[in-house]
PDB file of N, CA and C in Angstrom:
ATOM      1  N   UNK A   1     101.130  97.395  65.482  1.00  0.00           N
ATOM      2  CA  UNK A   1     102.069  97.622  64.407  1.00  0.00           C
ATOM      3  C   UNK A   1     102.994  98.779  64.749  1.00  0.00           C
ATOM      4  N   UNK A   2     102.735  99.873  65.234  1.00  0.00           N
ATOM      5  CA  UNK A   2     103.022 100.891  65.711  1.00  0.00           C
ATOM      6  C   UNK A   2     103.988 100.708  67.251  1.00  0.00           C
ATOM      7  N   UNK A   3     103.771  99.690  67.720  1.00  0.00           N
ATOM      8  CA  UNK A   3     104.178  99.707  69.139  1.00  0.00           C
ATOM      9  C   UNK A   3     105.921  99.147  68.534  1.00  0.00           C
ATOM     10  N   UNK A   4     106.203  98.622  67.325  1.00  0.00           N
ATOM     11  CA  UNK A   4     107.647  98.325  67.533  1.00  0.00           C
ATOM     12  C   UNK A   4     108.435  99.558  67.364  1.00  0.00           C
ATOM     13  N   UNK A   5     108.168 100.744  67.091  1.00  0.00           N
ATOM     14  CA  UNK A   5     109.022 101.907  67.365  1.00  0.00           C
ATOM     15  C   UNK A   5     108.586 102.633  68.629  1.00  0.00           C
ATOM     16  N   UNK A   6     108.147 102.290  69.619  1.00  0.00           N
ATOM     17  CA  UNK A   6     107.743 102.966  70.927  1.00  0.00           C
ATOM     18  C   UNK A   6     109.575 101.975  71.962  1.00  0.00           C
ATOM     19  N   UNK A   7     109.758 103.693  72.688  1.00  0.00           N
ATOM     20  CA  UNK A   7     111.040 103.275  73.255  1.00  0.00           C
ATOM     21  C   UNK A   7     110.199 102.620  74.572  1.00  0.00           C
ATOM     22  N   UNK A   8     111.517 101.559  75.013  1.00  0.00           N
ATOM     23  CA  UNK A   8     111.110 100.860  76.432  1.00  0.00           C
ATOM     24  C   UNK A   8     111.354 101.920  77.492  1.00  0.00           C
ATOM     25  N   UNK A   9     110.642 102.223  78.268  1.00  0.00           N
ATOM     26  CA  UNK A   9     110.296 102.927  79.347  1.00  0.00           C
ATOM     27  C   UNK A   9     111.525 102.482  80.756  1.00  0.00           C
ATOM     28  N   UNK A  10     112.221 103.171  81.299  1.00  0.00           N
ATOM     29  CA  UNK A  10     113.239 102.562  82.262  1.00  0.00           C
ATOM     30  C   UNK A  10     112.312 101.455  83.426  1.00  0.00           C
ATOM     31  N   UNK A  11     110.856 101.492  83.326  1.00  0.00           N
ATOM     32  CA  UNK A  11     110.414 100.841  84.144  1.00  0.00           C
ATOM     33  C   UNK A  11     110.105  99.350  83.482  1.00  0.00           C
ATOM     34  N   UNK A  12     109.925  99.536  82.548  1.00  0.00           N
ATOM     35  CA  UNK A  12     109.871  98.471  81.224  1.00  0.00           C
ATOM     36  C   UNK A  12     110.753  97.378  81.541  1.00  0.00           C
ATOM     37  N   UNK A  13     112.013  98.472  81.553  1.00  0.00           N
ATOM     38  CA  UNK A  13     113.382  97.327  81.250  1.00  0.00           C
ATOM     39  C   UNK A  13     113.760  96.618  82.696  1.00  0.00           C
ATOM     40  N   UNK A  14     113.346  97.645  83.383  1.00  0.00           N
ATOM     41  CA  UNK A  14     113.042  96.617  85.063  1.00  0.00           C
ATOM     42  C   UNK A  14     112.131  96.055  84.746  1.00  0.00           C
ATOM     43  N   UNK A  15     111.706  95.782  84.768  1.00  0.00           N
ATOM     44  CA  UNK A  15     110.307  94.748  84.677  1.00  0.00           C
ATOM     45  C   UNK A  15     110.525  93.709  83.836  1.00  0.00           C
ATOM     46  N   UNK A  16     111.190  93.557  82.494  1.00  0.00           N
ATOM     47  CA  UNK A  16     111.357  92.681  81.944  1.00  0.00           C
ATOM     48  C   UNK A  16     113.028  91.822  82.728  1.00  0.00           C
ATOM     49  N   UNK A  17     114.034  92.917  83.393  1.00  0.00           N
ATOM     50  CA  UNK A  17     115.018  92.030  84.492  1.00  0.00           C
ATOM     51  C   UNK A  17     114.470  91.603  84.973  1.00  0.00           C
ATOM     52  N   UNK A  18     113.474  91.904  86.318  1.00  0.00           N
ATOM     53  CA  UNK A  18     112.479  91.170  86.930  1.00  0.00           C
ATOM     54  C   UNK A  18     112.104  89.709  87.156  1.00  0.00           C
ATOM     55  N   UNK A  19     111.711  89.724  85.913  1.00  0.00           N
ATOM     56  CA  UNK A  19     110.558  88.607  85.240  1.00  0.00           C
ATOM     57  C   UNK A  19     112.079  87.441  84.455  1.00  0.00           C
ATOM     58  N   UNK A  20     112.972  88.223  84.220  1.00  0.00           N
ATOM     59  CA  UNK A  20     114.605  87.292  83.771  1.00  0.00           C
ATOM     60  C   UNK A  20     115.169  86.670  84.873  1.00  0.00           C
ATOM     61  N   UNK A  21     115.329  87.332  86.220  1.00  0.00           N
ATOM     62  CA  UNK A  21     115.711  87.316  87.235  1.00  0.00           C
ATOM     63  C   UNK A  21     114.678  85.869  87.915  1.00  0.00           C
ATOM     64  N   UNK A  22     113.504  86.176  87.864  1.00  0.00           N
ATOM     65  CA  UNK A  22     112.759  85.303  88.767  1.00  0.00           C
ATOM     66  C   UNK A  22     112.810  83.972  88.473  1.00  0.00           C
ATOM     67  N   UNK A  23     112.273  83.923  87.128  1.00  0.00           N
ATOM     68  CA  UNK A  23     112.572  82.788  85.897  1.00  0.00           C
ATOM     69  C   UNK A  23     114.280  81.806  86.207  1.00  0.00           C
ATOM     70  N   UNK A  24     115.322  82.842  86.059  1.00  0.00           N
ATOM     71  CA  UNK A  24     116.410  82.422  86.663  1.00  0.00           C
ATOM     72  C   UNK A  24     116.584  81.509  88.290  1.00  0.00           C
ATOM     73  N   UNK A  25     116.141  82.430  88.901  1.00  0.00           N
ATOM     74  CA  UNK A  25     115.803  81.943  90.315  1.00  0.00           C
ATOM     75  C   UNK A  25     115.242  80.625  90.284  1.00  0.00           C
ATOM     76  N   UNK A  26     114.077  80.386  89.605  1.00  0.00           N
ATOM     77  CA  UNK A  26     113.067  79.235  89.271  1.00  0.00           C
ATOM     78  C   UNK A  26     113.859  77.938  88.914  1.00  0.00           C
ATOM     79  N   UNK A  27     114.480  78.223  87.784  1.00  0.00           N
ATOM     80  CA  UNK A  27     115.245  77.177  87.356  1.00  0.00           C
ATOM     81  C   UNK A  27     116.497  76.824  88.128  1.00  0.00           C
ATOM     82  N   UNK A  28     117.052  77.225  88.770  1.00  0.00           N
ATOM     83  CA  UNK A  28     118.066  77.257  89.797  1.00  0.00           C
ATOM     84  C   UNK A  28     117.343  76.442  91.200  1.00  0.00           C
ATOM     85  N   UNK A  29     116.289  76.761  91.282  1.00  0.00           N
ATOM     86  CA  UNK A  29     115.405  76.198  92.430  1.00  0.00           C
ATOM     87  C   UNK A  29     116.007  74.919  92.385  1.00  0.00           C
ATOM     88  N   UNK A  30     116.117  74.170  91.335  1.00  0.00           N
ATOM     89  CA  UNK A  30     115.643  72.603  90.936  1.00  0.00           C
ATOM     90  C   UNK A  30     117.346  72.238  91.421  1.00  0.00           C
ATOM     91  N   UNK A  31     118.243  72.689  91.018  1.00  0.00           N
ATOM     92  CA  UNK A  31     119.852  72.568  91.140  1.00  0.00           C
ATOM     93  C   UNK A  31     120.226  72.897  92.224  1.00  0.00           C
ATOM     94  N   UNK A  32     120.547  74.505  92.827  1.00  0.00           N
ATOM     95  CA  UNK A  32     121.142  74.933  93.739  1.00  0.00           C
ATOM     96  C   UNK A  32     120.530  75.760  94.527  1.00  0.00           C
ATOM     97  N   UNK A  33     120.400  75.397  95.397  1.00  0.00           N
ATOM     98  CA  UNK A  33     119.350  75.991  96.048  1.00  0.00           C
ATOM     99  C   UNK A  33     119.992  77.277  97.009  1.00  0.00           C
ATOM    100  N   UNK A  34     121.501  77.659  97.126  1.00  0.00           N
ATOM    101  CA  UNK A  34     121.831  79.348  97.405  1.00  0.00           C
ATOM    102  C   UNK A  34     121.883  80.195  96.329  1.00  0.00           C
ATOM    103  N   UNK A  35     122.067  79.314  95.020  1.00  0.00           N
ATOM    104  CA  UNK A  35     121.939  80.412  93.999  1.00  0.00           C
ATOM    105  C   UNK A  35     120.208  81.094  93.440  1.00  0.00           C
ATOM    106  N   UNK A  36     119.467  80.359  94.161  1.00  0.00           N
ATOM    107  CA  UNK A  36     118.311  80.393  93.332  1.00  0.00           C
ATOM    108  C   UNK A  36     118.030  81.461  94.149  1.00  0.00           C
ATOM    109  N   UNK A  37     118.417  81.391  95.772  1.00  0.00           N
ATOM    110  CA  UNK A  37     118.078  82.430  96.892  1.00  0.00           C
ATOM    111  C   UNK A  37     118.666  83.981  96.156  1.00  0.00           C
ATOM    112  N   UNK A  38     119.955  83.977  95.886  1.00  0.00           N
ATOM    113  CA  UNK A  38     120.469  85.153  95.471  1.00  0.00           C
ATOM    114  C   UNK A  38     119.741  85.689  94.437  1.00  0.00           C
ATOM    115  N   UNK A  39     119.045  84.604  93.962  1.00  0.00           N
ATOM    116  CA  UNK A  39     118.880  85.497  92.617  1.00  0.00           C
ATOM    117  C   UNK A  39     117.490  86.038  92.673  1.00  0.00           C
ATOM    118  N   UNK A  40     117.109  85.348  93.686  1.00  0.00           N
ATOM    119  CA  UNK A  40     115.341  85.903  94.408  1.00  0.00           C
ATOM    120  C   UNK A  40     116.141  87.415  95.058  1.00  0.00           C
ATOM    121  N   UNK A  41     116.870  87.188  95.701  1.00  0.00           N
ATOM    122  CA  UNK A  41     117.366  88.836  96.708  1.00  0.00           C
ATOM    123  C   UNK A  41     117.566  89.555  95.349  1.00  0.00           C
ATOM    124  N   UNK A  42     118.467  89.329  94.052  1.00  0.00           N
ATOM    125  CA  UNK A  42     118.480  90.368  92.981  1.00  0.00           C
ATOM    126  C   UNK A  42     117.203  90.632  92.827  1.00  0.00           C
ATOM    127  N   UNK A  43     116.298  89.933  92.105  1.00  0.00           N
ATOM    128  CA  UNK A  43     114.777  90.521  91.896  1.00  0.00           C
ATOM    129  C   UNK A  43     114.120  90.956  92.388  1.00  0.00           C
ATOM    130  N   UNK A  44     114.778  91.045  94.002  1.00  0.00           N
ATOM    131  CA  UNK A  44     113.496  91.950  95.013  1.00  0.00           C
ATOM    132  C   UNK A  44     114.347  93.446  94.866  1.00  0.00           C
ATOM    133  N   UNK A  45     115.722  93.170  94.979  1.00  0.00           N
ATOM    134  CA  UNK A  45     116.264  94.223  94.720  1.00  0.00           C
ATOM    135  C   UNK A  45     115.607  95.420  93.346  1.00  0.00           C
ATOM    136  N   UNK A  46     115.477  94.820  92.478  1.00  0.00           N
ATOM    137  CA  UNK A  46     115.226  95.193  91.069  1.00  0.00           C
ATOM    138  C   UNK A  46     113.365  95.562  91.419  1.00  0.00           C
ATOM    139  N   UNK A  47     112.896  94.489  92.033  1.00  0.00           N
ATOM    140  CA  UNK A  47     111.760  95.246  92.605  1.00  0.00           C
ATOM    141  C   UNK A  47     111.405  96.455  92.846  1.00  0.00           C
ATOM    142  N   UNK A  48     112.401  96.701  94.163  1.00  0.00           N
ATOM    143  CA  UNK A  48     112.290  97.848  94.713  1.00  0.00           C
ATOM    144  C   UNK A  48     112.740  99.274  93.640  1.00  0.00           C
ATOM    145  N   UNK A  49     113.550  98.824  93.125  1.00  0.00           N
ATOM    146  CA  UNK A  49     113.564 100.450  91.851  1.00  0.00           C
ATOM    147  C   UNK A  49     112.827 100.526  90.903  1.00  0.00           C
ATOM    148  N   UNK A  50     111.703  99.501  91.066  1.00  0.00           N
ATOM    149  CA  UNK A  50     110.721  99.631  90.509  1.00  0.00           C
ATOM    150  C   UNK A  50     109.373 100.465  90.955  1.00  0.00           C
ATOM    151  N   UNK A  51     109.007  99.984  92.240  1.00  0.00           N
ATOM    152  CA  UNK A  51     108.724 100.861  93.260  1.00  0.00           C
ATOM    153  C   UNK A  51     108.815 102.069  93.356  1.00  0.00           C
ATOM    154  N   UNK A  52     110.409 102.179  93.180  1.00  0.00           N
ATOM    155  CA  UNK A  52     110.472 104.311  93.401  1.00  0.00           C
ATOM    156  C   UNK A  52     110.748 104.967  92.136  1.00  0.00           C
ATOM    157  N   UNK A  53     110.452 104.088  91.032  1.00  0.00           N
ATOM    158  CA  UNK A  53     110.631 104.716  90.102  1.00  0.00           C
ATOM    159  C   UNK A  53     108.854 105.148  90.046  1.00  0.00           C
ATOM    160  N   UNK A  54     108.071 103.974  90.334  1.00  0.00           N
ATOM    161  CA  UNK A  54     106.397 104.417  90.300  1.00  0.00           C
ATOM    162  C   UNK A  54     106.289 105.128  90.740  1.00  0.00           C
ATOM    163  N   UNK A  55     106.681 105.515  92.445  1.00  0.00           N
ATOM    164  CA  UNK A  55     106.169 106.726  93.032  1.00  0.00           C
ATOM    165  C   UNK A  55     106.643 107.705  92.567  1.00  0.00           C
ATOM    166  N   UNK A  56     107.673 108.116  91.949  1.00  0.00           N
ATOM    167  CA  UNK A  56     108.466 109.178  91.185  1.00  0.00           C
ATOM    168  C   UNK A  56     107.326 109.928  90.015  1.00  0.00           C
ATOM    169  N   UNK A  57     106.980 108.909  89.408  1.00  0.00           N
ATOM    170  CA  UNK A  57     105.912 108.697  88.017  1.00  0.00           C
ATOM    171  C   UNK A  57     104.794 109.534  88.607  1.00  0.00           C
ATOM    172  N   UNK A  58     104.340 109.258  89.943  1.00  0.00           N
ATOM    173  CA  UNK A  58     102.941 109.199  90.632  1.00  0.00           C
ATOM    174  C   UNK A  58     102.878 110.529  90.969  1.00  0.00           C
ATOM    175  N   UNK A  59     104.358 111.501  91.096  1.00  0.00           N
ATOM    176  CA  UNK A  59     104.621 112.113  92.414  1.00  0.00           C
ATOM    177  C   UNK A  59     104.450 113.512  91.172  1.00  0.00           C
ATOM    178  N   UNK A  60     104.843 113.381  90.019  1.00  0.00           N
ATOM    179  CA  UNK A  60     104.572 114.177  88.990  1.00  0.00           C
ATOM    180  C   UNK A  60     103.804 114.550  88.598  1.00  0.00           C
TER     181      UNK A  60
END
C-alpha cells in the first residue's frame, strides 16, 4: 500500500527500459529482423548503465 509513494530509483527506470526494449526487440523478431537487432544493441546498451550504476551503489 505504501510502495505507491516510493520514488523509482534511476536503476528502476533502467530496468523497466530494459525489459520495454527487449519485449520490443521480441516482437520485431517476428517482422524485421535489423530492427529487432538494434533494438537488442539498445538494451545491452541500457544494460550496461545499469551495471555502473550497481557498481557505483556497491562502491559506496
Amino acid at each position: 500500500m505504501f510502495g505507491i509513494f516510493k520514488k523509482k530509483t534511476e536503476v528502476d527506470k533502467l530496468q523497466s527500459k530494459y525489459k520495454a526494449l527487449l519485449k520490443e526487440a521480441y516482437d520485431l523478431s517476428k517482422i524485421n529482423r535489423s530492427k529487432s537487432d538494434q533494438k537488442t544493441f539498445e538494451a545491452e546498451e541500457v544494460y550496461k548503465q545499469i551495471e555502473l550504476l550497481n557498481k557505483k551503489i556497491n562502491l559506496t
